[in-house]
PDB file of N, CA and C in Angstrom:
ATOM      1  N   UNK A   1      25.888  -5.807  36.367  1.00  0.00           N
ATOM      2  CA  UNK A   1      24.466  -5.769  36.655  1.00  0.00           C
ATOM      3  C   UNK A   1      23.830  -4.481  36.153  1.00  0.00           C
ATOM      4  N   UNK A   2      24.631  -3.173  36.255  1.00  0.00           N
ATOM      5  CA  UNK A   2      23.969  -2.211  35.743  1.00  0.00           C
ATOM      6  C   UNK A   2      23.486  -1.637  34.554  1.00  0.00           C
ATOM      7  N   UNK A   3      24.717  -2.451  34.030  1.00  0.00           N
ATOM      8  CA  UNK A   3      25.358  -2.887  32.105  1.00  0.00           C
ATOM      9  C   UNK A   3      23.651  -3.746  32.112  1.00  0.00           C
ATOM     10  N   UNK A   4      23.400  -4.706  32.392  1.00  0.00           N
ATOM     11  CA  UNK A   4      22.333  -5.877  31.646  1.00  0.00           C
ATOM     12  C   UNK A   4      21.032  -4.691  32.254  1.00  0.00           C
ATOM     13  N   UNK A   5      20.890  -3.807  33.308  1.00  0.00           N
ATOM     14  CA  UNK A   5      19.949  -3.457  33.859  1.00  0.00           C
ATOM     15  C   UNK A   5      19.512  -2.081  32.230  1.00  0.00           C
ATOM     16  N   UNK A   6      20.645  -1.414  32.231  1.00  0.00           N
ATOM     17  CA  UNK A   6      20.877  -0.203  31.510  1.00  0.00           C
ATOM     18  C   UNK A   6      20.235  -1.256  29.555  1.00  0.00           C
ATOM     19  N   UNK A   7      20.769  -2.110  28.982  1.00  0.00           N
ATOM     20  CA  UNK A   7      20.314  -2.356  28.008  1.00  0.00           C
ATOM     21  C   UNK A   7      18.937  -3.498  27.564  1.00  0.00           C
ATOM     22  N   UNK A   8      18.475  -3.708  29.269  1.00  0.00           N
ATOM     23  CA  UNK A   8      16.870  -4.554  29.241  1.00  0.00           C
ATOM     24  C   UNK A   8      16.241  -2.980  28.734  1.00  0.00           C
ATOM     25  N   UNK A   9      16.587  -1.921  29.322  1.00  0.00           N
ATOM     26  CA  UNK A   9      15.711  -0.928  29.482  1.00  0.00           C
ATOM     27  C   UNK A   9      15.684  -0.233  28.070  1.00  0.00           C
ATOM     28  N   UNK A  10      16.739  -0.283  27.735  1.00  0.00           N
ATOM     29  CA  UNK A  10      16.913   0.090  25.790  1.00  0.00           C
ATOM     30  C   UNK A  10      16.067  -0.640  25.383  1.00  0.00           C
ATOM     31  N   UNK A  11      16.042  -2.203  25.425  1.00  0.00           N
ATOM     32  CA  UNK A  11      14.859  -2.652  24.455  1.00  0.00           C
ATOM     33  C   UNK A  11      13.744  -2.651  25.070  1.00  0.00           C
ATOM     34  N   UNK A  12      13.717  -2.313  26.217  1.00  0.00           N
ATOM     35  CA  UNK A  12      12.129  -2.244  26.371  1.00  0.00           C
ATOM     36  C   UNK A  12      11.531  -0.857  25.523  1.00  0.00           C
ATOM     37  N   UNK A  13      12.621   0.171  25.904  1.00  0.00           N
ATOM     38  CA  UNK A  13      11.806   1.224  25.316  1.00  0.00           C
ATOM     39  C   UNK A  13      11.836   1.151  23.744  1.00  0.00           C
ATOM     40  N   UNK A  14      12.724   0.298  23.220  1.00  0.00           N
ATOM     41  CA  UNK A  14      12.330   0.519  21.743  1.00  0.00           C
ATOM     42  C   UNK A  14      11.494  -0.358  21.115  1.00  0.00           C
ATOM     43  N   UNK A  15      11.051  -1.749  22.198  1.00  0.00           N
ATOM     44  CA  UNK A  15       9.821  -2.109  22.033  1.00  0.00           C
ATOM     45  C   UNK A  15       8.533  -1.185  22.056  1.00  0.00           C
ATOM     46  N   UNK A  16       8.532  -0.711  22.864  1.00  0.00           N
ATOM     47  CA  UNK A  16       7.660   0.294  23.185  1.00  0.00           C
ATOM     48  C   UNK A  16       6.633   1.338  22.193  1.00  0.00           C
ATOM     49  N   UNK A  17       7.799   2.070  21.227  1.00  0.00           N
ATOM     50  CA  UNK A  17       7.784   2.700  20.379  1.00  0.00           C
ATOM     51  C   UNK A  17       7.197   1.886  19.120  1.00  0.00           C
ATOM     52  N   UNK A  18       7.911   0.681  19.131  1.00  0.00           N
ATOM     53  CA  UNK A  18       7.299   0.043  17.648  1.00  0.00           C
ATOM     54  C   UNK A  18       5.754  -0.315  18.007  1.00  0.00           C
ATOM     55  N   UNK A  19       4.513   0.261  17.132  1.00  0.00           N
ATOM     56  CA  UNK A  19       3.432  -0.239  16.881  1.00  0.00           C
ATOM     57  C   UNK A  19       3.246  -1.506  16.331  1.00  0.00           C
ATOM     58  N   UNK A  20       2.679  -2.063  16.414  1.00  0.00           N
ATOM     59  CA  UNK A  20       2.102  -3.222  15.601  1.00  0.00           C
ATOM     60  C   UNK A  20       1.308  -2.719  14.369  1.00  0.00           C
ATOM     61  N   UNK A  21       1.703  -3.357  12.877  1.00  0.00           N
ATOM     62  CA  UNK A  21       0.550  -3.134  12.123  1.00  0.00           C
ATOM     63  C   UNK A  21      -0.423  -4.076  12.093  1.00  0.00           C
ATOM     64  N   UNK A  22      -1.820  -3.008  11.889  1.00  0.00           N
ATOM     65  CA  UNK A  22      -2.926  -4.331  11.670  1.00  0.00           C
ATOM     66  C   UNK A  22      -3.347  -5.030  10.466  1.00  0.00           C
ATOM     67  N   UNK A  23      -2.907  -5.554   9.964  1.00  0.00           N
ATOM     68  CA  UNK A  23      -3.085  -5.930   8.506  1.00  0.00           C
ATOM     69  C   UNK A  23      -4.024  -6.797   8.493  1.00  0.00           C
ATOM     70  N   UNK A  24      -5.075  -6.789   7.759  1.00  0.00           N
ATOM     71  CA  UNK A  24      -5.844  -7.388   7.195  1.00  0.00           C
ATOM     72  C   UNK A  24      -5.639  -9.361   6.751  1.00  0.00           C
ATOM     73  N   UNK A  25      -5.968 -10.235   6.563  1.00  0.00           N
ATOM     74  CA  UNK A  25      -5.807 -11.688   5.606  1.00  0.00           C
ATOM     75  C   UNK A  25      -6.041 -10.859   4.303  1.00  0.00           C
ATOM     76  N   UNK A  26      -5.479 -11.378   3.262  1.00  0.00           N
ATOM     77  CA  UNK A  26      -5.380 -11.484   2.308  1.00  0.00           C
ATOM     78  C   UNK A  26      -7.074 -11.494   1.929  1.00  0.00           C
ATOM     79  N   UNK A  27      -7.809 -12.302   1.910  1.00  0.00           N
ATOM     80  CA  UNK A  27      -8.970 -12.352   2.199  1.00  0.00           C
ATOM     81  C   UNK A  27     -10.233 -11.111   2.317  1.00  0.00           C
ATOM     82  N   UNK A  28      -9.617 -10.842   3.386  1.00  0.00           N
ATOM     83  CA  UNK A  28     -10.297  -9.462   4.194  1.00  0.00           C
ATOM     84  C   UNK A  28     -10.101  -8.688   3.239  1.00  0.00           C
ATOM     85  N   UNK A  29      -8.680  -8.001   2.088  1.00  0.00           N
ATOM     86  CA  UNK A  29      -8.272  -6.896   1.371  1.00  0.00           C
ATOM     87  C   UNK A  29      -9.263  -7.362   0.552  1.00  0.00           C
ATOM     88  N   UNK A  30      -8.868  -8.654  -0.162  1.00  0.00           N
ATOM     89  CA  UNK A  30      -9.489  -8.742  -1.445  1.00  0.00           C
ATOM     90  C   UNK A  30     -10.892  -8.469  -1.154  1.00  0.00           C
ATOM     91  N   UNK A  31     -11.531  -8.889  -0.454  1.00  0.00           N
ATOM     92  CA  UNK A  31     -13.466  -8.451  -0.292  1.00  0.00           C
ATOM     93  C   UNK A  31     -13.533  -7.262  -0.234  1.00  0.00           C
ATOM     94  N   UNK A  32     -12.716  -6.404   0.430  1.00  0.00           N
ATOM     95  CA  UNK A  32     -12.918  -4.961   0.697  1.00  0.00           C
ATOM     96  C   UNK A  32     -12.504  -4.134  -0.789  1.00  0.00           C
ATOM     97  N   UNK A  33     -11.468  -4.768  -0.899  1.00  0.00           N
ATOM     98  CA  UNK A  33     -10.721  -3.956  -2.332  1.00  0.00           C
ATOM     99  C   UNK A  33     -11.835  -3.858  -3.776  1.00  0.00           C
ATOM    100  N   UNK A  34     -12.549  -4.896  -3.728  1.00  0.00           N
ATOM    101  CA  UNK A  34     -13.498  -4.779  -4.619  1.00  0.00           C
ATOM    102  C   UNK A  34     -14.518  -4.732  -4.696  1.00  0.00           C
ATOM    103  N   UNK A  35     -15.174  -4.020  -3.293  1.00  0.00           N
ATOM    104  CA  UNK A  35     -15.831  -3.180  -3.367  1.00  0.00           C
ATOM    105  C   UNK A  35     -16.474  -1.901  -4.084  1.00  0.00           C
ATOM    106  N   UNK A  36     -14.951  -1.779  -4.189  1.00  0.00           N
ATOM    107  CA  UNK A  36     -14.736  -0.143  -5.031  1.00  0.00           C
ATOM    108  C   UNK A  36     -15.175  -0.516  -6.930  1.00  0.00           C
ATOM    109  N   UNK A  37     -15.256  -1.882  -7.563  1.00  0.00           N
ATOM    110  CA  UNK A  37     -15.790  -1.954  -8.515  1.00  0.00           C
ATOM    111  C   UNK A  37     -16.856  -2.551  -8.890  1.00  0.00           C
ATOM    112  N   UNK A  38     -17.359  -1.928 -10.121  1.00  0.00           N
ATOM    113  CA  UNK A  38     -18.949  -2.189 -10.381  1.00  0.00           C
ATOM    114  C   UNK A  38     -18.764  -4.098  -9.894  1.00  0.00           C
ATOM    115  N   UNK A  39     -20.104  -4.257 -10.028  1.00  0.00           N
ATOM    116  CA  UNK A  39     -20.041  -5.819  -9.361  1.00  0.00           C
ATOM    117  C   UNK A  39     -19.827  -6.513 -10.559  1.00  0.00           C
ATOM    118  N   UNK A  40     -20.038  -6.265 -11.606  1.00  0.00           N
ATOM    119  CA  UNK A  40     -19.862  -7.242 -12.359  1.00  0.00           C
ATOM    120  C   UNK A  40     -18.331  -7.737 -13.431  1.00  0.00           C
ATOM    121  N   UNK A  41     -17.346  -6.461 -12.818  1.00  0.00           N
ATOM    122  CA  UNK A  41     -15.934  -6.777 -12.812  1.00  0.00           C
ATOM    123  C   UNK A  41     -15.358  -7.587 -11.457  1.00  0.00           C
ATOM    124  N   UNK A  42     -15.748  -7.618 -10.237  1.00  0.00           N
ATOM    125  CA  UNK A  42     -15.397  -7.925  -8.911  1.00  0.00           C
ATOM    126  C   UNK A  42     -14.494  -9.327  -9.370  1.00  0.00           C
ATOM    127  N   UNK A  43     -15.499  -9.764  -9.887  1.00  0.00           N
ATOM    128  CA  UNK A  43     -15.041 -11.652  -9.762  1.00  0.00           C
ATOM    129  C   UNK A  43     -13.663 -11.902 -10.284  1.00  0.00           C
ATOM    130  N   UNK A  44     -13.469 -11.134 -11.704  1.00  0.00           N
ATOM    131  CA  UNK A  44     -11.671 -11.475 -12.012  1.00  0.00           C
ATOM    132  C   UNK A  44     -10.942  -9.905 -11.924  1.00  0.00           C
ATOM    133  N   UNK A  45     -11.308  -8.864 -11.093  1.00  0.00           N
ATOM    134  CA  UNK A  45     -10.249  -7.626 -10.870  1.00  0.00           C
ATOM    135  C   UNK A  45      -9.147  -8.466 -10.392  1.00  0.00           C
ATOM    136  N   UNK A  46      -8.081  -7.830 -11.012  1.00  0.00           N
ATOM    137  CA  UNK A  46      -6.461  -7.963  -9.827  1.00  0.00           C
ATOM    138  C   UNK A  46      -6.856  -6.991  -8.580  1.00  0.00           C
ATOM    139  N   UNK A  47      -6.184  -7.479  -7.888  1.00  0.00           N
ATOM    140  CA  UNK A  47      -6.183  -7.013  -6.506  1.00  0.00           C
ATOM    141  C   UNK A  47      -4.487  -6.716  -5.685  1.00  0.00           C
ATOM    142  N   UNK A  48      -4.273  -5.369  -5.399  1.00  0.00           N
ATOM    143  CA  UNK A  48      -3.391  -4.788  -4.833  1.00  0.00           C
ATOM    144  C   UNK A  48      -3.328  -4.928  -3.314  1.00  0.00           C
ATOM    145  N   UNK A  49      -2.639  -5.504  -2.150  1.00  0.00           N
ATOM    146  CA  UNK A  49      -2.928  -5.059  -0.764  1.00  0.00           C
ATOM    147  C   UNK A  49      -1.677  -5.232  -0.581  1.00  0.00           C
ATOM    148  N   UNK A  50      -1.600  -5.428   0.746  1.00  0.00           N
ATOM    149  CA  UNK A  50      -0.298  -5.547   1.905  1.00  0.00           C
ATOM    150  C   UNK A  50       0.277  -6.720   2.296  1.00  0.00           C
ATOM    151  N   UNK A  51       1.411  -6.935   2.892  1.00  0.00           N
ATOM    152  CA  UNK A  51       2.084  -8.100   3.295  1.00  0.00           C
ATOM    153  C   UNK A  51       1.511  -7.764   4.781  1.00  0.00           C
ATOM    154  N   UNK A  52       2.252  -8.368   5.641  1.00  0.00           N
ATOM    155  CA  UNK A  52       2.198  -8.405   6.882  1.00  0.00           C
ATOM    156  C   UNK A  52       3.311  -7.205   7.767  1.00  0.00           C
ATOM    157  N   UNK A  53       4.107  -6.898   6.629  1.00  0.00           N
ATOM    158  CA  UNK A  53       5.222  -5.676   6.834  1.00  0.00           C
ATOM    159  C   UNK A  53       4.705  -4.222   6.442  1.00  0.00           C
ATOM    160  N   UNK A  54       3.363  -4.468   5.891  1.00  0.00           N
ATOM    161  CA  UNK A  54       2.432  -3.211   5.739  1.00  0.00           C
ATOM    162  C   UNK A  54       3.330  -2.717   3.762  1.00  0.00           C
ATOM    163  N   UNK A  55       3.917  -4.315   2.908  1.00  0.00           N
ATOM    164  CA  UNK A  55       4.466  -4.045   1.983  1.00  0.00           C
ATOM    165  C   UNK A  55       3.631  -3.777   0.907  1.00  0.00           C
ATOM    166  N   UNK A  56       3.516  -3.362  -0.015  1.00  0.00           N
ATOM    167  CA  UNK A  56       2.645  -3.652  -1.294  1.00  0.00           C
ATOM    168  C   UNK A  56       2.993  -5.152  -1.906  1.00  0.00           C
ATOM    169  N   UNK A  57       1.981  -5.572  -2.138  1.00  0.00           N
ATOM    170  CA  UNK A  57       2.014  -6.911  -2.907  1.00  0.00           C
ATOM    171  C   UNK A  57       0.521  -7.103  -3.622  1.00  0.00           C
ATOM    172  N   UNK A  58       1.240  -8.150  -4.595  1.00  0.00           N
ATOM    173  CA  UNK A  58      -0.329  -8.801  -5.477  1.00  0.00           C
ATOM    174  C   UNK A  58      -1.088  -9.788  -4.645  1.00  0.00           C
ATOM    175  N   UNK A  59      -2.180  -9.635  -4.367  1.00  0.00           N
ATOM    176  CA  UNK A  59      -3.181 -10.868  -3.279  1.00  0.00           C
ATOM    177  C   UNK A  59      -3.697 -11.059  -4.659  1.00  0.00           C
ATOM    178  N   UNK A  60      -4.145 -10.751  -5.832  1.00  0.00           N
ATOM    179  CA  UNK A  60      -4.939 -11.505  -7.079  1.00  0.00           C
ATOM    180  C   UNK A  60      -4.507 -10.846  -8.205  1.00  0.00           C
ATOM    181  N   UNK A  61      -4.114 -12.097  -9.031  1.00  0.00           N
ATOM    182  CA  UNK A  61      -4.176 -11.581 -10.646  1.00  0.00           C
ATOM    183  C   UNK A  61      -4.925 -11.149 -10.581  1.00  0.00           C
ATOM    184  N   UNK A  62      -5.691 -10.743 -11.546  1.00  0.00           N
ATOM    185  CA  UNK A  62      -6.829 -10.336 -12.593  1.00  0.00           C
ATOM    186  C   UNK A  62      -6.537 -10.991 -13.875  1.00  0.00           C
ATOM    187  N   UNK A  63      -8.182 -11.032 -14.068  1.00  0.00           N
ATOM    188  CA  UNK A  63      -8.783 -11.717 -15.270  1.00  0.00           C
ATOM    189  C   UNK A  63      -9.181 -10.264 -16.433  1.00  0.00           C
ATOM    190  N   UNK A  64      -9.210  -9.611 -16.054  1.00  0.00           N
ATOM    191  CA  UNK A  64     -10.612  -7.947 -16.191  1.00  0.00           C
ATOM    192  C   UNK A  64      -8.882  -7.378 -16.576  1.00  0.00           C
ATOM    193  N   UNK A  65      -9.388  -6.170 -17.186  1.00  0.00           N
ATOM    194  CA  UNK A  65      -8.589  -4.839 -17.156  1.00  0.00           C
ATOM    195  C   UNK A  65      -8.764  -3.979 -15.931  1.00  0.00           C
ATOM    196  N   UNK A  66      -9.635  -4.324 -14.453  1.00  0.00           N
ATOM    197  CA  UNK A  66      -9.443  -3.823 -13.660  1.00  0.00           C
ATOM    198  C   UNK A  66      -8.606  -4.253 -12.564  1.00  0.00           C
ATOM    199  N   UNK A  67      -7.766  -3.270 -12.018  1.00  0.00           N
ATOM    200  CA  UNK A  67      -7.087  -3.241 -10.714  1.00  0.00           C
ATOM    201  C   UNK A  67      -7.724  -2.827  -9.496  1.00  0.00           C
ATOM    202  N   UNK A  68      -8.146  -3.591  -8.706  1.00  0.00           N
ATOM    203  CA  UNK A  68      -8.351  -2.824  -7.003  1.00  0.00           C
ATOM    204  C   UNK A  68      -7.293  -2.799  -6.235  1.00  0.00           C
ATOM    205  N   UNK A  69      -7.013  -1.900  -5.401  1.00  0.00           N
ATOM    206  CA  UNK A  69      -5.806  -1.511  -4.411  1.00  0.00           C
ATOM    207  C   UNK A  69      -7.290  -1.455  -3.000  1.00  0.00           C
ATOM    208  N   UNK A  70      -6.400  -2.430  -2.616  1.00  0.00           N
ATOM    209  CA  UNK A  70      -6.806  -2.229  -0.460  1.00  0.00           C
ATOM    210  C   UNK A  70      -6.398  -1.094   0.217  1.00  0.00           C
ATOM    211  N   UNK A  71      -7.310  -1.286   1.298  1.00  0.00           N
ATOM    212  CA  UNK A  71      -6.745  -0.346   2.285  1.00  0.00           C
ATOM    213  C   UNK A  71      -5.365  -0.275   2.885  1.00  0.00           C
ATOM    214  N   UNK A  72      -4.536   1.140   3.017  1.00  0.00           N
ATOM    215  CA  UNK A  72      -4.135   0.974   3.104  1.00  0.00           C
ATOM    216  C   UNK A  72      -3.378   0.758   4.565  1.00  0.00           C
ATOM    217  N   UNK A  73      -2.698  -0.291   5.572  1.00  0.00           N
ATOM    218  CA  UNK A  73      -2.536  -0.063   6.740  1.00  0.00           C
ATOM    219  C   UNK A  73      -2.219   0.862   7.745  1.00  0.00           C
ATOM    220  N   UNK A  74      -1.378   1.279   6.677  1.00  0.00           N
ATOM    221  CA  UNK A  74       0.122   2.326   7.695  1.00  0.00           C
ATOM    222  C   UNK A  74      -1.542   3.590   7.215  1.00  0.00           C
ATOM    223  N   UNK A  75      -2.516   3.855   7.051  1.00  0.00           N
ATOM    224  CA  UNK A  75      -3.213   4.953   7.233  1.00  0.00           C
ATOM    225  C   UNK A  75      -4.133   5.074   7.656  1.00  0.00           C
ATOM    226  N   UNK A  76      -4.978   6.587   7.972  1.00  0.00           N
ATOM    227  CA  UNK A  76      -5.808   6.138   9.043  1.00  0.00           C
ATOM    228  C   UNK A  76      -7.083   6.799   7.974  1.00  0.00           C
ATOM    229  N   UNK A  77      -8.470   6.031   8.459  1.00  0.00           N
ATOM    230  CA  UNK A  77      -9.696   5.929   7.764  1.00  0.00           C
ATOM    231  C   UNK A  77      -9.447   4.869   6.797  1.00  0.00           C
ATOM    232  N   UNK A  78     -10.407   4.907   6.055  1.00  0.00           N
ATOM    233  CA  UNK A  78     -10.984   3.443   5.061  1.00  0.00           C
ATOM    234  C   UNK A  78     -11.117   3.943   3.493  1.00  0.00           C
ATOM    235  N   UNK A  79     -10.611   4.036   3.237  1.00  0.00           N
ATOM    236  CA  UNK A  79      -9.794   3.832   1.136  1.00  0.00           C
ATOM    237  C   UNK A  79      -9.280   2.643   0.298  1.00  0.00           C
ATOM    238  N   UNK A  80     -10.511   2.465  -0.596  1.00  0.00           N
ATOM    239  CA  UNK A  80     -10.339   1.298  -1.274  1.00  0.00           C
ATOM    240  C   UNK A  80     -10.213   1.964  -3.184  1.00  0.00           C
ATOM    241  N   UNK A  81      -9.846   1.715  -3.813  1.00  0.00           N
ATOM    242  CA  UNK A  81     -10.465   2.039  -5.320  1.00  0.00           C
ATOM    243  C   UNK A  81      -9.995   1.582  -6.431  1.00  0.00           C
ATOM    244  N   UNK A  82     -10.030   1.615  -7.608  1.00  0.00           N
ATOM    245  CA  UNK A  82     -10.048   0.355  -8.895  1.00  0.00           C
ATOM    246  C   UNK A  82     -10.008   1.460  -9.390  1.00  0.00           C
ATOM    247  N   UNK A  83      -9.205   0.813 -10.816  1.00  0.00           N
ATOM    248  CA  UNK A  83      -8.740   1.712 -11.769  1.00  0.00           C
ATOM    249  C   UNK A  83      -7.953   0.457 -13.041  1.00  0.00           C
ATOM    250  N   UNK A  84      -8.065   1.267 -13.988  1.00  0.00           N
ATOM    251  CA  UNK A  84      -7.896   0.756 -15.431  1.00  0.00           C
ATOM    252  C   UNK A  84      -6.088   0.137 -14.834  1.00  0.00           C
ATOM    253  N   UNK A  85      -5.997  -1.320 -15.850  1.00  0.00           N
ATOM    254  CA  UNK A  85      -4.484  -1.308 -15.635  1.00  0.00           C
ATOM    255  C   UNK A  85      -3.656  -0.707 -16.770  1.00  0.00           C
ATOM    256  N   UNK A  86      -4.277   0.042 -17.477  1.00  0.00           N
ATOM    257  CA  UNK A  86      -3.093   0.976 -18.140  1.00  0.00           C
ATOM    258  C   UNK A  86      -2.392   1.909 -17.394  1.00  0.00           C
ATOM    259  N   UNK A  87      -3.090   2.371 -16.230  1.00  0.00           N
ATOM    260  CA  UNK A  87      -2.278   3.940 -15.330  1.00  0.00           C
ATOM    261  C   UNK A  87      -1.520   3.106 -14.151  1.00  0.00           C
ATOM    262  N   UNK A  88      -1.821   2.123 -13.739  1.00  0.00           N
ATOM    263  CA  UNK A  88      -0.776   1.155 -12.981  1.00  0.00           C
ATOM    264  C   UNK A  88       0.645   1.960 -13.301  1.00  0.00           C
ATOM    265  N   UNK A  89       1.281   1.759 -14.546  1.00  0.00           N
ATOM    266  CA  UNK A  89       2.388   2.131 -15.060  1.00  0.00           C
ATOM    267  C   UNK A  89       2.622   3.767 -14.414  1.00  0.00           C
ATOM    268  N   UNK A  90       1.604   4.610 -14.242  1.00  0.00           N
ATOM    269  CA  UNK A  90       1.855   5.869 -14.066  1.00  0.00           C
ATOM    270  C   UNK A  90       2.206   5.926 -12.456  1.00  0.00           C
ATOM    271  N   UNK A  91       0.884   5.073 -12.002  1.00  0.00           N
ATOM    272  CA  UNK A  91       1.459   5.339 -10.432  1.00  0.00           C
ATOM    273  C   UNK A  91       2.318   4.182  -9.753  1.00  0.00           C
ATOM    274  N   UNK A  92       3.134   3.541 -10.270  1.00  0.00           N
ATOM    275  CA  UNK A  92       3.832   3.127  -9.965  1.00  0.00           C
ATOM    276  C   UNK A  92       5.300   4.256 -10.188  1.00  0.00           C
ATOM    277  N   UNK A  93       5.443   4.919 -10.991  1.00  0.00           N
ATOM    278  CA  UNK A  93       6.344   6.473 -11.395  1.00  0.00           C
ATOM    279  C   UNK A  93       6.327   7.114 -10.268  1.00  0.00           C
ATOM    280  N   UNK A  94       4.988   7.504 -10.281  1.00  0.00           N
ATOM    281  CA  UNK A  94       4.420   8.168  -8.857  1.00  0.00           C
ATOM    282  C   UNK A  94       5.157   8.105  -7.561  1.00  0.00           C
ATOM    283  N   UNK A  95       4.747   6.829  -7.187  1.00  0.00           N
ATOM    284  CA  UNK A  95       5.524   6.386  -6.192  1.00  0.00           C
ATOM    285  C   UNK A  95       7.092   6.365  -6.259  1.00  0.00           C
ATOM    286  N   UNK A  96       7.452   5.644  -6.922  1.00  0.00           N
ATOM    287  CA  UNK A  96       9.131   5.928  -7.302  1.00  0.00           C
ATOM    288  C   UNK A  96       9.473   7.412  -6.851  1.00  0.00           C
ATOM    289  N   UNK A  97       9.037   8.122  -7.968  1.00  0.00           N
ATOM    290  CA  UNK A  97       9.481   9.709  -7.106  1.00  0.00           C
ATOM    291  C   UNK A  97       9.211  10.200  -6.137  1.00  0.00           C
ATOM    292  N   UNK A  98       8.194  10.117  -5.327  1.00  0.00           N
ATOM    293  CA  UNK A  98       8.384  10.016  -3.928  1.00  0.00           C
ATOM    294  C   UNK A  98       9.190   9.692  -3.365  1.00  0.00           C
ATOM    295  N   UNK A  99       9.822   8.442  -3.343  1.00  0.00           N
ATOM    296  CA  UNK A  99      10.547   7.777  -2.833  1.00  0.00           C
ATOM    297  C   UNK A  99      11.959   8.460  -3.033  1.00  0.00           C
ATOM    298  N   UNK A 100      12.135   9.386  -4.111  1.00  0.00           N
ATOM    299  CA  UNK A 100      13.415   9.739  -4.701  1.00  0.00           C
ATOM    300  C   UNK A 100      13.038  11.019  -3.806  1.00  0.00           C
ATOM    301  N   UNK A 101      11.814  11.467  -2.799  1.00  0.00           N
ATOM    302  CA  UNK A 101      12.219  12.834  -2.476  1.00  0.00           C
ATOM    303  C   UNK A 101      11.302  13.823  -2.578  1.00  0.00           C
ATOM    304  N   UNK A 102      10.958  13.631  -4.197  1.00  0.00           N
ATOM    305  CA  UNK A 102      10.241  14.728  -4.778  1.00  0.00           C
ATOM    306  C   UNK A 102       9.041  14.968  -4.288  1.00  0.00           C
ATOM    307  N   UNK A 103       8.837  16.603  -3.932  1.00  0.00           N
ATOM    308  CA  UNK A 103       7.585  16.995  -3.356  1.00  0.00           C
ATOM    309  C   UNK A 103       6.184  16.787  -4.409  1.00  0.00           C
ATOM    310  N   UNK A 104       5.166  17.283  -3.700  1.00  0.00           N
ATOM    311  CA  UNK A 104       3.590  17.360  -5.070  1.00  0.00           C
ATOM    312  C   UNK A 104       4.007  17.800  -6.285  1.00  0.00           C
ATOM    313  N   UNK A 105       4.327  18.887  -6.041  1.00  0.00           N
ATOM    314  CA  UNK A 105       4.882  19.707  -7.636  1.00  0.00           C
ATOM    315  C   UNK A 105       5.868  19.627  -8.200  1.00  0.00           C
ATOM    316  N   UNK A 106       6.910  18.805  -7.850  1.00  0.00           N
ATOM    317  CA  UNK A 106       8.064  18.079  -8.507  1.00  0.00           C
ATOM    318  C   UNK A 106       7.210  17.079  -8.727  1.00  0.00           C
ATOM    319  N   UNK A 107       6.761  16.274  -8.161  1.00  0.00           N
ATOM    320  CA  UNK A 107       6.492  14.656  -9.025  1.00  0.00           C
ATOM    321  C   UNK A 107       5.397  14.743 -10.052  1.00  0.00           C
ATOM    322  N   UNK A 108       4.756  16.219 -10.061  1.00  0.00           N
ATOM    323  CA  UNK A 108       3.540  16.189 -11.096  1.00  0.00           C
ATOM    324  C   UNK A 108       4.467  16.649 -12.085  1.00  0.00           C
ATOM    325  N   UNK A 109       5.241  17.667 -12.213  1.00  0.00           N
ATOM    326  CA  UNK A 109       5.812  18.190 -13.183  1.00  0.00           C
ATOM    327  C   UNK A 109       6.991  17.242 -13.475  1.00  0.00           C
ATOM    328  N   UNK A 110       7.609  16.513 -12.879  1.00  0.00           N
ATOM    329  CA  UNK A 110       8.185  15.236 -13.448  1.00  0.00           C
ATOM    330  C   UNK A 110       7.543  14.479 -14.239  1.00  0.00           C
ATOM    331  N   UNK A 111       6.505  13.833 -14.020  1.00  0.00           N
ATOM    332  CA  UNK A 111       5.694  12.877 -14.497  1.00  0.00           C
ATOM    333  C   UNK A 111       5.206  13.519 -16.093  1.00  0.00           C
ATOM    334  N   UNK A 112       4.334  14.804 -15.798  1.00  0.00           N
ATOM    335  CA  UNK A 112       4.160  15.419 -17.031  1.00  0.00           C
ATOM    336  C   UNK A 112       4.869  15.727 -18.168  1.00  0.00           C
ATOM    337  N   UNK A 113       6.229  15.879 -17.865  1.00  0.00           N
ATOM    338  CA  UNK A 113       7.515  15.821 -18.450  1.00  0.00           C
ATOM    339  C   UNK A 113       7.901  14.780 -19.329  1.00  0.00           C
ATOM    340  N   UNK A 114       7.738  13.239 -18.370  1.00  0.00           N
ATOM    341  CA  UNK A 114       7.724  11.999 -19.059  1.00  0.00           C
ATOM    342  C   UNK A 114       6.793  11.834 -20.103  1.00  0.00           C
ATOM    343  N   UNK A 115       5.549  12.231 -19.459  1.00  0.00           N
ATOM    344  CA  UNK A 115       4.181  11.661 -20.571  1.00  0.00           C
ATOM    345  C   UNK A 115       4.635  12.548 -21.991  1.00  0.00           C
ATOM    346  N   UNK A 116       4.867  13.858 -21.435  1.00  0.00           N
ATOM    347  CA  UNK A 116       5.016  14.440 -23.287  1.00  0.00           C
ATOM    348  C   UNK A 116       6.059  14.311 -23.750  1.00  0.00           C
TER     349      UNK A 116
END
């Protein structure tokens, strides 16, 4: 009894701890995400947002050479913005090295490294 009492109480508390993310419909990103471009790219931008795991994913091809990226969940305030899909390629690098670790000035001076 103390055994089942001792590990209800483990998952309660590590229920506890986990937040819920609020993610947006698919829907919701895409209206918001293209915002951030002139109106008369809006209609075929690709569109960048979230899964329901707060993942990156595609919610829209694109028709346009523009990309919009949604808000993002896991952060706090409201950031939307569009950008050419040639630098896609760069910050997708970007990210990678992060992920590998690298601080501001390692991943700029990495990156710069690559480009020349």
């Amino acid at each position: 009894m103390k055994i089942s009492l001792m590990l209800l109480s483990v998952v309660l508390l590590a229920a506890g701890g986990a937040r819920a993310l609020d993610v947006p419909s698919a829907a919701e990103q895409i209206a918001s995400a293209i915002l951030a471009a002139p109106e008369e790219f809006r209609a075929k931008a690709g569109v960048r947002g979230y899964d329901a795991q707060g993942e990156r994913v595609t919610l829209r091809e694109g028709g346009n050479d523009l990309i919009c990226r949604a808000d993002n969940p896991k952060s706090e305030g409201f950031s939307v913005n569009c950008r050419h899909r040639d630098v896609e390629a760069y910050f997708a690098r970007e990210r990678e090295l992060r992920t590998q670790g690298l601080r501001d000035k390692e991943r700029q001076a990495a990156l710069r490294k690559e480009i020349d």
